[in-house]
C-alpha atoms as a PDB file:
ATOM      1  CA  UNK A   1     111.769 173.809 -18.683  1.00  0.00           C
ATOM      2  CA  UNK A   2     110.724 176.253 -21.146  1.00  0.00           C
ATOM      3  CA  UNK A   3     110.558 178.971 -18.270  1.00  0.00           C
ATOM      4  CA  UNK A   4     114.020 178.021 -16.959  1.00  0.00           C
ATOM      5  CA  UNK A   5     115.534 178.515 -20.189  1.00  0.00           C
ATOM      6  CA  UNK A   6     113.723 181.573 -21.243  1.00  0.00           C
ATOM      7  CA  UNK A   7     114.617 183.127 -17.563  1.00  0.00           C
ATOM      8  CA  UNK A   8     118.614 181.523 -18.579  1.00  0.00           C
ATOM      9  CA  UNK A   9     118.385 183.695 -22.247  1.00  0.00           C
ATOM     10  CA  UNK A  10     117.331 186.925 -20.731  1.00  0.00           C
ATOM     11  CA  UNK A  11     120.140 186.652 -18.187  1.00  0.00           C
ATOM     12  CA  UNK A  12     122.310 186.059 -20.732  1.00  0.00           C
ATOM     13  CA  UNK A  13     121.305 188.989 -22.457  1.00  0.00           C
ATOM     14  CA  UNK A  14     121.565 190.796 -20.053  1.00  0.00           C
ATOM     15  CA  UNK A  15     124.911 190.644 -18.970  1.00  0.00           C
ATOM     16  CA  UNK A  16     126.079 190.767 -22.575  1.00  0.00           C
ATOM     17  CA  UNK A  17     124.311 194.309 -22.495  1.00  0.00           C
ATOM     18  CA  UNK A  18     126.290 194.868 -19.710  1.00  0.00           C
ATOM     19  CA  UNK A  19     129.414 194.388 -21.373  1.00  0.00           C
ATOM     20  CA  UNK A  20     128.380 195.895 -23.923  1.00  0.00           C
ATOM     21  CA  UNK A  21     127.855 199.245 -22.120  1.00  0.00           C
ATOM     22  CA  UNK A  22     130.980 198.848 -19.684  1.00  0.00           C
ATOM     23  CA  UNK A  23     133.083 198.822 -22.878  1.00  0.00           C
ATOM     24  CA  UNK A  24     131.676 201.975 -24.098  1.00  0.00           C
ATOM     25  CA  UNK A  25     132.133 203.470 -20.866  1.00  0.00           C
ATOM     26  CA  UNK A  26     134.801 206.206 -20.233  1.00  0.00           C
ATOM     27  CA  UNK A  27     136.898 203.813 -17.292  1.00  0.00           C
ATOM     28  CA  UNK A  28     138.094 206.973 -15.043  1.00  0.00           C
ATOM     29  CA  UNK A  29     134.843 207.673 -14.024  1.00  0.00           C
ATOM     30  CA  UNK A  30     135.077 204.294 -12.254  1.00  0.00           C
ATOM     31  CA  UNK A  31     138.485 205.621 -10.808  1.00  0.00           C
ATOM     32  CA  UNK A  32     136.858 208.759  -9.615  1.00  0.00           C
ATOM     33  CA  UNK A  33     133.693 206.361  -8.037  1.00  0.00           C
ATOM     34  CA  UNK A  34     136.270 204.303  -6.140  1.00  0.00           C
ATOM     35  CA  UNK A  35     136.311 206.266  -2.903  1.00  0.00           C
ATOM     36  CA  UNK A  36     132.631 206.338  -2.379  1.00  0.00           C
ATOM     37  CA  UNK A  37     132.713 202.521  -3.194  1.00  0.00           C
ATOM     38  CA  UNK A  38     135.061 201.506  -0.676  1.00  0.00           C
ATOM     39  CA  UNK A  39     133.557 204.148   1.692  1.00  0.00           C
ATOM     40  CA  UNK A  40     130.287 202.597   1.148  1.00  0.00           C
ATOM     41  CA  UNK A  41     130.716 199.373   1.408  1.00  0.00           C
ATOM     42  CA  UNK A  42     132.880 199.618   4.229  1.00  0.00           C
ATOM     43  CA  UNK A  43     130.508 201.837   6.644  1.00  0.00           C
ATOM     44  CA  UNK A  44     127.576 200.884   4.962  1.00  0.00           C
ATOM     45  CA  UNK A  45     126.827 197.556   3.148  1.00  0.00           C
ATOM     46  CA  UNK A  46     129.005 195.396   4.921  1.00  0.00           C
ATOM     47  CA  UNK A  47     127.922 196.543   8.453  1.00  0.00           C
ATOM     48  CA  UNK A  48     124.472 196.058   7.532  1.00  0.00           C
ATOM     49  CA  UNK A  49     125.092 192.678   6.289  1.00  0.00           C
ATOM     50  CA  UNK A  50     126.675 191.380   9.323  1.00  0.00           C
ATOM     51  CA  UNK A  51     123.789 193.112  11.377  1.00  0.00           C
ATOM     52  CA  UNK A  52     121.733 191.070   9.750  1.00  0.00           C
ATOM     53  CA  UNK A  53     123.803 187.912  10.577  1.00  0.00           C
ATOM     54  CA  UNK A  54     124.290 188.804  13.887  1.00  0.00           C
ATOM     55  CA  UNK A  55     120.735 189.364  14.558  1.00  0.00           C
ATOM     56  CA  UNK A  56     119.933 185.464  14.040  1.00  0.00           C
ATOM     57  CA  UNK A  57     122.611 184.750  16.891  1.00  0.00           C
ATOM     58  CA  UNK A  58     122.826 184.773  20.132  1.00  0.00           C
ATOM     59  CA  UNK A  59     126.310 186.801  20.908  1.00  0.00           C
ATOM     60  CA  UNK A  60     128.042 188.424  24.204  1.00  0.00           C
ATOM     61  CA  UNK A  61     131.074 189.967  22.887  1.00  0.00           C
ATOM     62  CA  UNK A  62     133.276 187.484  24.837  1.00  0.00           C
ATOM     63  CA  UNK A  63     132.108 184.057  23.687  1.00  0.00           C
ATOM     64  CA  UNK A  64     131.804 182.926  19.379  1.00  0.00           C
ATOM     65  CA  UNK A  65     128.190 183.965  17.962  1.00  0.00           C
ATOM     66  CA  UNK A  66     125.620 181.213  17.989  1.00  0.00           C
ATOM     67  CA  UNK A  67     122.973 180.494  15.578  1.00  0.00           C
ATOM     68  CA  UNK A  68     119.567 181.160  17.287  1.00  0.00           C
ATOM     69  CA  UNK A  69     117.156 181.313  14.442  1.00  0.00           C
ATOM     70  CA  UNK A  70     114.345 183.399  14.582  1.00  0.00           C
ATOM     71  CA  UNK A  71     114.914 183.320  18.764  1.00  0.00           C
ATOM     72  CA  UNK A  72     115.633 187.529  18.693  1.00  0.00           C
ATOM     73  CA  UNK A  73     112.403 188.473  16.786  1.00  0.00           C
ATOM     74  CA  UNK A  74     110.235 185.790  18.760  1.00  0.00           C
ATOM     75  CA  UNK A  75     111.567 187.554  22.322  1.00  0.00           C
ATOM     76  CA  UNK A  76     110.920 190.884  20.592  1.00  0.00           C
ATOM     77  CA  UNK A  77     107.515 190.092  19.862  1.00  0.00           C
ATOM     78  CA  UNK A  78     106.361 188.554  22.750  1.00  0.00           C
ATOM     79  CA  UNK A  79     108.840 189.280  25.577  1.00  0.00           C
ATOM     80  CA  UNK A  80     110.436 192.653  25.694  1.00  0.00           C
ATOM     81  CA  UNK A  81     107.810 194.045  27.807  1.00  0.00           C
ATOM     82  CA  UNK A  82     109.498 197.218  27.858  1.00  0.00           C
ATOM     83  CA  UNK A  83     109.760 197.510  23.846  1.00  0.00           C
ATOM     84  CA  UNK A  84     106.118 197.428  23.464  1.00  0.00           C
ATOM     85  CA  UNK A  85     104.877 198.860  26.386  1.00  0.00           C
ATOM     86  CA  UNK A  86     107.093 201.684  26.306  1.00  0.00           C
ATOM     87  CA  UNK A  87     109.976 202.069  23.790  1.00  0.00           C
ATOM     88  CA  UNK A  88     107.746 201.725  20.014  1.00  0.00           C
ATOM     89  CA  UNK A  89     105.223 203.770  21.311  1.00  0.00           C
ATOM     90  CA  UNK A  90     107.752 206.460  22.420  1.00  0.00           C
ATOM     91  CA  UNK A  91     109.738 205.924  18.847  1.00  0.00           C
ATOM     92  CA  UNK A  92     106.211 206.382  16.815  1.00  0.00           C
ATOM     93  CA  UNK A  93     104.945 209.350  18.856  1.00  0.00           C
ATOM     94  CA  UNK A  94     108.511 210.939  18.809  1.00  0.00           C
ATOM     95  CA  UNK A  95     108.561 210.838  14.904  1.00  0.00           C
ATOM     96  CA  UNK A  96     104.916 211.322  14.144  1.00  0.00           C
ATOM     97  CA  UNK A  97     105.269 215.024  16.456  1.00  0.00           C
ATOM     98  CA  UNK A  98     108.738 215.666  15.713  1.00  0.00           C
ATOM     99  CA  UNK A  99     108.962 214.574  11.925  1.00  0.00           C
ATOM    100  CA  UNK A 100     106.056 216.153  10.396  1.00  0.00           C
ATOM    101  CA  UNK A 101     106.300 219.181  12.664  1.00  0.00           C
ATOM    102  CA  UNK A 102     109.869 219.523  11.966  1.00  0.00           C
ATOM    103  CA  UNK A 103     109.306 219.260   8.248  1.00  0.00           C
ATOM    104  CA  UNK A 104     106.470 221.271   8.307  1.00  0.00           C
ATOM    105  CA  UNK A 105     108.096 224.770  10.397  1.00  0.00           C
ATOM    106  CA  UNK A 106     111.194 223.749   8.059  1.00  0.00           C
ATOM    107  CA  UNK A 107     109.201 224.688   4.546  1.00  0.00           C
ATOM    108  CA  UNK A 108     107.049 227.571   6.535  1.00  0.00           C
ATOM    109  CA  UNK A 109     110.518 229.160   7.379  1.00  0.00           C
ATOM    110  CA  UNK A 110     112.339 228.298   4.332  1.00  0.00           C
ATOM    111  CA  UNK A 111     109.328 229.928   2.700  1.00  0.00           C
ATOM    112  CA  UNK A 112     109.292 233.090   4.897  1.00  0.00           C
ATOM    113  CA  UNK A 113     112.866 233.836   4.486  1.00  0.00           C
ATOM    114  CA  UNK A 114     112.490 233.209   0.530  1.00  0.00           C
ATOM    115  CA  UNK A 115     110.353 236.753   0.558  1.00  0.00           C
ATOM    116  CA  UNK A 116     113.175 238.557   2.532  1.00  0.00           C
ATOM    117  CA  UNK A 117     116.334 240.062   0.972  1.00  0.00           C
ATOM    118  CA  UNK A 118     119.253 238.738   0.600  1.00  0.00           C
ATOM    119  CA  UNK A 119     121.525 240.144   3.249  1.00  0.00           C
ATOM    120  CA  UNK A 120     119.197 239.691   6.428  1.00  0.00           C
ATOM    121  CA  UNK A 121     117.536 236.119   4.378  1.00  0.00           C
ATOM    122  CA  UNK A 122     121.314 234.875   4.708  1.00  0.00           C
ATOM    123  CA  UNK A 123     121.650 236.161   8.559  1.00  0.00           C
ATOM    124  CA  UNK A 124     118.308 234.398   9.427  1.00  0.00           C
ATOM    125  CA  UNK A 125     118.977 231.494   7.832  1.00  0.00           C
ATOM    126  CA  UNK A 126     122.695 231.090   9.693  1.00  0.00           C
ATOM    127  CA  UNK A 127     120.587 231.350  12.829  1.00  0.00           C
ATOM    128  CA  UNK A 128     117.748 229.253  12.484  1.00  0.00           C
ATOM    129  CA  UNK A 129     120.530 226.530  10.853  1.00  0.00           C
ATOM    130  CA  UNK A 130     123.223 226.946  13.615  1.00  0.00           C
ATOM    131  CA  UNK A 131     121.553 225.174  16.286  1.00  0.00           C
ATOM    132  CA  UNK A 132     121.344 221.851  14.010  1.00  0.00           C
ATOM    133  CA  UNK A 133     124.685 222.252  13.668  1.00  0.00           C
ATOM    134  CA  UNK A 134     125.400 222.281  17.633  1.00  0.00           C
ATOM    135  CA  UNK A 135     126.382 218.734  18.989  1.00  0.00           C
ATOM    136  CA  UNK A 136     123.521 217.157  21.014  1.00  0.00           C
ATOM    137  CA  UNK A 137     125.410 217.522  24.079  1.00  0.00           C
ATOM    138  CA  UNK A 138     125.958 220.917  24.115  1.00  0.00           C
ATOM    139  CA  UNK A 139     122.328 221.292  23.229  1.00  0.00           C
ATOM    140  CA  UNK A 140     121.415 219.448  25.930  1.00  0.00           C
ATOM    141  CA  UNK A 141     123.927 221.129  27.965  1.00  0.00           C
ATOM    142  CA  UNK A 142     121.670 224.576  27.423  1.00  0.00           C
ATOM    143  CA  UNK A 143     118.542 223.266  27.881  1.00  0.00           C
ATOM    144  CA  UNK A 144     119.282 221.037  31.283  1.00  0.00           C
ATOM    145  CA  UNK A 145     120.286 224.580  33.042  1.00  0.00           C
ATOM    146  CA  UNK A 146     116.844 226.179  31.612  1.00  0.00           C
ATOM    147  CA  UNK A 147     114.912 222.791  33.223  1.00  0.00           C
ATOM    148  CA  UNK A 148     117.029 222.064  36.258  1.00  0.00           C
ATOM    149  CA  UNK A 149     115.825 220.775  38.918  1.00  0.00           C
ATOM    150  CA  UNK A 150     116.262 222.891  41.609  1.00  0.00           C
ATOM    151  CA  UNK A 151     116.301 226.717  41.850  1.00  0.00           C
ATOM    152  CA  UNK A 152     119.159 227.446  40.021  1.00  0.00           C
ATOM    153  CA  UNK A 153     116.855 226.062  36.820  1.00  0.00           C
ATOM    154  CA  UNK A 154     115.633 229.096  34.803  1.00  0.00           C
ATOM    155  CA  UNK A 155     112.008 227.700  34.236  1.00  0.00           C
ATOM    156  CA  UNK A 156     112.020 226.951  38.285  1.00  0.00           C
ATOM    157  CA  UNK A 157     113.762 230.426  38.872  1.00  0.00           C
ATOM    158  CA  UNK A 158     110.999 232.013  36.607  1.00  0.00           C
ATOM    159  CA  UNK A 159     107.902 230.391  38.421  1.00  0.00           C
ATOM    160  CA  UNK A 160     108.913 230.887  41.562  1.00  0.00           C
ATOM    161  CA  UNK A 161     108.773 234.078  41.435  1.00  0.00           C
ATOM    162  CA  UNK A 162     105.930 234.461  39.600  1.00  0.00           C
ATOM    163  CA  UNK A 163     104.094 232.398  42.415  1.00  0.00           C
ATOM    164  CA  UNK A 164     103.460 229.864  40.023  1.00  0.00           C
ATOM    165  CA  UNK A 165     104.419 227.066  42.209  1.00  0.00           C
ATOM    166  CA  UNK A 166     106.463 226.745  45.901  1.00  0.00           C
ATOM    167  CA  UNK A 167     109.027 224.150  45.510  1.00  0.00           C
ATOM    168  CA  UNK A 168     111.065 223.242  42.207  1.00  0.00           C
ATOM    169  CA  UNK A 169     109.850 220.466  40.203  1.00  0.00           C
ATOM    170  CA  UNK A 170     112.885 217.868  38.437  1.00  0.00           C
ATOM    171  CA  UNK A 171     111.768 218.383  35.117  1.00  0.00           C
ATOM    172  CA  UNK A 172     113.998 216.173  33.453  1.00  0.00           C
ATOM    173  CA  UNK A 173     113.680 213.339  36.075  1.00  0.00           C
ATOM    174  CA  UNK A 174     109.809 213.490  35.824  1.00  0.00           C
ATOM    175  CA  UNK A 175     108.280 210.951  33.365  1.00  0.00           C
ATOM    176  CA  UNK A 176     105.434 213.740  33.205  1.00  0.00           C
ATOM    177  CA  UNK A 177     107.561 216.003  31.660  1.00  0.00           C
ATOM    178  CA  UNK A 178     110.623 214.601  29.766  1.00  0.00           C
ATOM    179  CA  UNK A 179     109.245 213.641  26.676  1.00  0.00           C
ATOM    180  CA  UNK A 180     107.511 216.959  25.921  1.00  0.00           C
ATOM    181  CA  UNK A 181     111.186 218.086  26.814  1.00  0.00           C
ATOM    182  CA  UNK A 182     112.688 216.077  24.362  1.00  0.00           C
ATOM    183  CA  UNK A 183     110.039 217.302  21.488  1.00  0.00           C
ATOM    184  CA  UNK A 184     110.310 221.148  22.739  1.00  0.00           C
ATOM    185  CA  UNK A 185     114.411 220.057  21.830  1.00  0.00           C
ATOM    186  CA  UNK A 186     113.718 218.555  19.151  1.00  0.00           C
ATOM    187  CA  UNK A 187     111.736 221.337  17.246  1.00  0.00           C
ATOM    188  CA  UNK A 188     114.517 223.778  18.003  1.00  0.00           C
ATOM    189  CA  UNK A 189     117.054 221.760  15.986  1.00  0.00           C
ATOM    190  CA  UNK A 190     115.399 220.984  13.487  1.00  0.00           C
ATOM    191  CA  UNK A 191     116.067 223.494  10.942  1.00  0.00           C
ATOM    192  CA  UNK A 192     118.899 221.062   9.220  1.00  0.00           C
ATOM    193  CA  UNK A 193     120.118 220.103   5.650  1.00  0.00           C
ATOM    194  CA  UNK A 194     116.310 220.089   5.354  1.00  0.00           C
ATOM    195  CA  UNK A 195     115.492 223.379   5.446  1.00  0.00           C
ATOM    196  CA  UNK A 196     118.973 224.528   3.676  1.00  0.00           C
ATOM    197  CA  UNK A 197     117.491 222.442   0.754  1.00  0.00           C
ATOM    198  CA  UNK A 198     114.061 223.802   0.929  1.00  0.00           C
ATOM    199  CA  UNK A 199     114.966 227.137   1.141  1.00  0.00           C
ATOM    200  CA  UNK A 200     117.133 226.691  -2.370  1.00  0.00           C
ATOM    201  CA  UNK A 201     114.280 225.087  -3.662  1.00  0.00           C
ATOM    202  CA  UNK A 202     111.745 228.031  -3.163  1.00  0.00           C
ATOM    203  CA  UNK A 203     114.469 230.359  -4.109  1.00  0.00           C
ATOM    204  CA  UNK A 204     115.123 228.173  -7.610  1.00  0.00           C
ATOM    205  CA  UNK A 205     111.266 228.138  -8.649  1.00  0.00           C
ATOM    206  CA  UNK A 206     110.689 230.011 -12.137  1.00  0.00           C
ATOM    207  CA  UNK A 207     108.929 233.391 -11.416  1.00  0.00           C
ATOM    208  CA  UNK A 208     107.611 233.203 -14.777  1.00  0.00           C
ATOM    209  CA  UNK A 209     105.425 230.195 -13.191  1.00  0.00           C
ATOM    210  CA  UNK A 210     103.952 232.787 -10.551  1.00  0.00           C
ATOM    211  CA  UNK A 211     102.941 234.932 -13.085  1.00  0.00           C
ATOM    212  CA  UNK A 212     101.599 232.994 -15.677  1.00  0.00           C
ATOM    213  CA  UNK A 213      99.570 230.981 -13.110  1.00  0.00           C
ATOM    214  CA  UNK A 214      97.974 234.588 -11.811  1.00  0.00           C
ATOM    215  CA  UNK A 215      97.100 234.978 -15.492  1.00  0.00           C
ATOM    216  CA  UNK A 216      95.113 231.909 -15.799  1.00  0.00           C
ATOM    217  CA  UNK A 217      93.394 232.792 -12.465  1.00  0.00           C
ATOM    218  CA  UNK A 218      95.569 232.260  -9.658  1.00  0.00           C
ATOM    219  CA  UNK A 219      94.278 234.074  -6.556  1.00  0.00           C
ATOM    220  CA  UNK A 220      96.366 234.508  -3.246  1.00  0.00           C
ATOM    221  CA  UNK A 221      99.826 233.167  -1.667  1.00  0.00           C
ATOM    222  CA  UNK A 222      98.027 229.962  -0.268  1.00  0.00           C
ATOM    223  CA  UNK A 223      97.712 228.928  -3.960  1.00  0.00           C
ATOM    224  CA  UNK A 224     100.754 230.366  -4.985  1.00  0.00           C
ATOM    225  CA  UNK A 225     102.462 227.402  -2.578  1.00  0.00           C
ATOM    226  CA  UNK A 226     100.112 224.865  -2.970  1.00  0.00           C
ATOM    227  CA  UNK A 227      99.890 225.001  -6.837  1.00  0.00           C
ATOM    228  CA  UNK A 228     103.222 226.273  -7.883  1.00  0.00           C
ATOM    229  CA  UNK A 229     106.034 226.277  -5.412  1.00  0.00           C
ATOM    230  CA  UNK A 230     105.565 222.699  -3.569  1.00  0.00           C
ATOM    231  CA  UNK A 231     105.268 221.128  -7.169  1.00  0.00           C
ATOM    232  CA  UNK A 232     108.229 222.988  -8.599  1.00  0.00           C
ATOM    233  CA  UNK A 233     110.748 221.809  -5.464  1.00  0.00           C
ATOM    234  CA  UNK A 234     109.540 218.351  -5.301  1.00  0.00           C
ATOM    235  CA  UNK A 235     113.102 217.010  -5.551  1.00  0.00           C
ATOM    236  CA  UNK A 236     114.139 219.252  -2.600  1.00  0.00           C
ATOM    237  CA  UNK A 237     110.512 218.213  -0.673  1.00  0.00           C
ATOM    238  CA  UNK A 238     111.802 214.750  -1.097  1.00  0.00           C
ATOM    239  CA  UNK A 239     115.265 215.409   0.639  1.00  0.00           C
ATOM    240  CA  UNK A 240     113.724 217.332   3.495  1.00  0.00           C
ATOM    241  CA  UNK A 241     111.185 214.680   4.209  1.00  0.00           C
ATOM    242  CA  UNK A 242     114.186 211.790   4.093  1.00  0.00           C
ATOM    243  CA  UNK A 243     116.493 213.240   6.456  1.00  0.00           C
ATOM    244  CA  UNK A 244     113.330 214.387   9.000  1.00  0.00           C
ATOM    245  CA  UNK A 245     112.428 210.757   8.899  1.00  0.00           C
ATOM    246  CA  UNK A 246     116.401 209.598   9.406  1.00  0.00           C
ATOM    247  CA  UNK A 247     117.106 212.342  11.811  1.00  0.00           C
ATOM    248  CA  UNK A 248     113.010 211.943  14.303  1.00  0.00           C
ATOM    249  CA  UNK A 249     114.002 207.778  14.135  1.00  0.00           C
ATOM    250  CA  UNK A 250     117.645 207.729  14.871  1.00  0.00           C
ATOM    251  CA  UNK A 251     117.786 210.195  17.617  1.00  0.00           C
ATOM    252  CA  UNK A 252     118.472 208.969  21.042  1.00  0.00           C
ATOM    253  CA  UNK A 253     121.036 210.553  22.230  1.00  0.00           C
ATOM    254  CA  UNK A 254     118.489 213.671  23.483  1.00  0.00           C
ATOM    255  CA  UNK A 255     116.313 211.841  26.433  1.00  0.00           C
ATOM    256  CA  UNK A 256     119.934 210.138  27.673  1.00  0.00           C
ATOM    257  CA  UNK A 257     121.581 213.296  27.434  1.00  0.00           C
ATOM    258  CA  UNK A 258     118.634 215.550  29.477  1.00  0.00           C
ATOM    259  CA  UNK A 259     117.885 212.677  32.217  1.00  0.00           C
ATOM    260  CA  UNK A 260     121.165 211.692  32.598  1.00  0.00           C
ATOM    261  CA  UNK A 261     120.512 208.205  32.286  1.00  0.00           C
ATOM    262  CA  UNK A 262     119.857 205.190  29.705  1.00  0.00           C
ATOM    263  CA  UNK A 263     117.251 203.949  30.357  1.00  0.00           C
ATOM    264  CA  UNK A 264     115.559 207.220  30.648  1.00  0.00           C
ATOM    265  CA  UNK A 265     113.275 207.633  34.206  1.00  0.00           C
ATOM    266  CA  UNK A 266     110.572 204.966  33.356  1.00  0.00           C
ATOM    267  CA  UNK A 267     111.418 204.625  30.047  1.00  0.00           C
ATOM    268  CA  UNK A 268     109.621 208.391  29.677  1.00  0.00           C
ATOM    269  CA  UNK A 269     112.028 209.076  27.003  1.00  0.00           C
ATOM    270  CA  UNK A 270     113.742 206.384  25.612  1.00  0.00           C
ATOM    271  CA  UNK A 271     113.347 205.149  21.829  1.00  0.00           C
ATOM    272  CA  UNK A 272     114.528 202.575  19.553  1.00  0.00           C
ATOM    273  CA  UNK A 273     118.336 203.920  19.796  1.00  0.00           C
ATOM    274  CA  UNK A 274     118.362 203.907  23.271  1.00  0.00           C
ATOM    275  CA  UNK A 275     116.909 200.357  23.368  1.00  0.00           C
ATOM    276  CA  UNK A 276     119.684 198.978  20.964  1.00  0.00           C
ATOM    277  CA  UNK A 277     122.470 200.358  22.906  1.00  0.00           C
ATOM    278  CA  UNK A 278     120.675 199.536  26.238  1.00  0.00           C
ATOM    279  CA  UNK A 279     121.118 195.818  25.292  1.00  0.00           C
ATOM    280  CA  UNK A 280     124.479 196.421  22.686  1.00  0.00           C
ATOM    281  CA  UNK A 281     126.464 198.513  25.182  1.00  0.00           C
ATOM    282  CA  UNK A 282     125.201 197.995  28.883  1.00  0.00           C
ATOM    283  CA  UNK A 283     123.402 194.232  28.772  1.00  0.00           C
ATOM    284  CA  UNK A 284     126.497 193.250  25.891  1.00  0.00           C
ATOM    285  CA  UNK A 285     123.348 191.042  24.070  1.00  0.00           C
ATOM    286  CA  UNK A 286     125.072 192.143  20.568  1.00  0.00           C
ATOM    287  CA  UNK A 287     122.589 189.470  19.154  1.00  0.00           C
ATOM    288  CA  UNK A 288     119.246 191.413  20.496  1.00  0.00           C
ATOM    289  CA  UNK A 289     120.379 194.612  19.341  1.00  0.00           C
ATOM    290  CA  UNK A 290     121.549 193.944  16.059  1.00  0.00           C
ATOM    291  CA  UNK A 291     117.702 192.258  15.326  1.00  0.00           C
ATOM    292  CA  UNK A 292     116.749 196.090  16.932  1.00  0.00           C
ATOM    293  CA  UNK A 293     118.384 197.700  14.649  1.00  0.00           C
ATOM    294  CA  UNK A 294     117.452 195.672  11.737  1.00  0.00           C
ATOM    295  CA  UNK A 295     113.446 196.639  13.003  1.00  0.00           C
ATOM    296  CA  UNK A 296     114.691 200.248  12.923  1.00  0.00           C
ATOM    297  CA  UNK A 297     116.173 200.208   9.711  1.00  0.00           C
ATOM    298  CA  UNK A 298     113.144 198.390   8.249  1.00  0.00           C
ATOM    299  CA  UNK A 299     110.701 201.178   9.555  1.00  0.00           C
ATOM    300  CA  UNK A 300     112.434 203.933   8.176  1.00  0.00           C
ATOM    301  CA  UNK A 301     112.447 202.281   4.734  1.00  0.00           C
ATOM    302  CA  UNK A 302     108.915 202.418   5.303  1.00  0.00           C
ATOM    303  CA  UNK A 303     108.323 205.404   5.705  1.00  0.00           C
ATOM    304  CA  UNK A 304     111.536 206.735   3.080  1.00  0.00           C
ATOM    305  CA  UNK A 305     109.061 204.203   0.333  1.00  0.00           C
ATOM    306  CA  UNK A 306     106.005 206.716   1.742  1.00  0.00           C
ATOM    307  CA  UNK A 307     107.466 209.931   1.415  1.00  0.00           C
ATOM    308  CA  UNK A 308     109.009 208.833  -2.181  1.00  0.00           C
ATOM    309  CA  UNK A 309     104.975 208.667  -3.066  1.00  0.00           C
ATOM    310  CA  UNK A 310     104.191 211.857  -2.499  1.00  0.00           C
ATOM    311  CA  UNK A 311     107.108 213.608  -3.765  1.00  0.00           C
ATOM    312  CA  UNK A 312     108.917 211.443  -6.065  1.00  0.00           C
ATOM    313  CA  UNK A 313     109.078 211.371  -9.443  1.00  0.00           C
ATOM    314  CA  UNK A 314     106.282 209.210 -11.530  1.00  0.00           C
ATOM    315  CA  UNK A 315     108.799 207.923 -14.095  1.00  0.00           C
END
């Protein structure tokens, strides 16, 4: 009893100290907050909430959802054959290449354009930037000429001259060879709101740290980076490593787009996204893919919670 009505007072409190504040507060801000709100919850919360819902039911789009417990995750577990055998391990591999890498040749170019000038720093960064701004399809449009799969494909074209081999190989209809595809892709859009953010980072950082640090004994540009700059852009480190996690776990759209086909040949290329519309879109098993999504949404909390460790603020 005692614990129920200390737990009752602080509540109490606390919503007084609410008031309290929400008094003092100037009310347009609220006005000016309303867009985002209603944006928020409306693409957001609320579709999140009745993902969650839905995943507990079994639903068709045609006939009213019905409750099915815990019936998605058990058949996710222990019956999607293809989800462990092919589409998680494709997902983590995908995002353990593609996300650190990504991240990675983001803050090595960020940092190599930082020592430019300004003029040809702001022309290299347009063009390393530009293709993340490109649509997957088109990007996928350019690369399926390079790997076509007959001799009009440049790669083909290229070693069949060179004697390299004697008939063309179907690159992106080869299990062997789509998912390195997809990474080689990958990498060469990667340089998004990342690296924009890094870049203004490295280009924020108080010289005055640089040279006070080679004052107290600071030796080469290694240190420099690893003592000075990462710690002084941790904010912007943060950011980058967020939206390379977002951006390695939500893509999908690349392996459909370069095979042609969802599933992917095998299941070579496909990942989480393509499994949730696979059943969402094609099988129309609303229920399965909503308890999908609510997997994928749960493992790139994960990892969001891990990155916040290393670059997040203690307090």
């Amino acid at each position: 009893m005692n614990k129920t009505h200390s737990l009752k007072t602080k509540l109490s409190n606390y919503i007084e100290k609410e008031k309290k504040l929400f008094k003092a507060d100037d009310k347009s801000a609220y006005l000016f907050s309303l867009p985002y709100i209603v944006l928020f919850l409306t693409f957001i919360a609320i579709p999140v909430v009745l993902a969650i819902i839905l995943s507990f039911t079994l639903f068709d789009l045609v006939s009213f959802p019905k409750f099915a417990a815990m019936n998605n995750y058990i058949y996710l577990l222990t019956s999607d054959e293809e989800f462990m055998r092919y589409i998680l391990p494709n997902t983590i591999k995908f995002a353990v290449i593609v996300g650190p890498g990504g991240y990675i040749l983001s803050f090595i170019m960020a940092w190599a354009l930082a020592q430019l000038p300004h003029k040809l720093r702001t022309v290299l960064a347009i063009v390393l930037y530009s293709p993340s701004l490109t649509a997957g399809i088109t990007m996928t449009v350019v690369w399926r000429v390079f790997f076509a799969g007959d001799e009009s494909g440049y790669l083909n074209f290229i070693l069949l001259e060179l004697g390299l081999i004697v008939e063309p190989i179907a690159y992106l209809q080869s299990p062997q060879y789509l998912f390195t595809i997809m990474i080689i892709v990958a990498l060469w859009g990667s340089m998004g709101v990342g690296f924009l953010a890094m870049l203004a980072g490295i280009l924020n950082v108080d010289q005055e740290l640089y040279e006070a640090a080679y004052i107290d004994g600071l030796k080469n540009r290694f240190q420099e980076v690893i003592h000075i700059t990462i710690p002084a852009m941790k904010p912007q480190m943060l950011f980058g490593a967020v939206m390379a996690i977002v951006g390695t776990f939500s893509a999908g759209a690349l392996g459909v787009q370069l095979s042609g086909s969802n599933p992917t040949p095998n299941y070579a290329g496909s990942l989480i996204v393509n499994h949730i519309e696979d059943y969402g879109f094609i099988r129309y098993d609303m229920g399965y893919a909503a308890a999908l999504s609510l997997v994928l949404l749960l493992i790139i909390y994960f990892f969001s919670k891990l990155s916040w460790k290393f670059f997040g603020e203690k307090d």
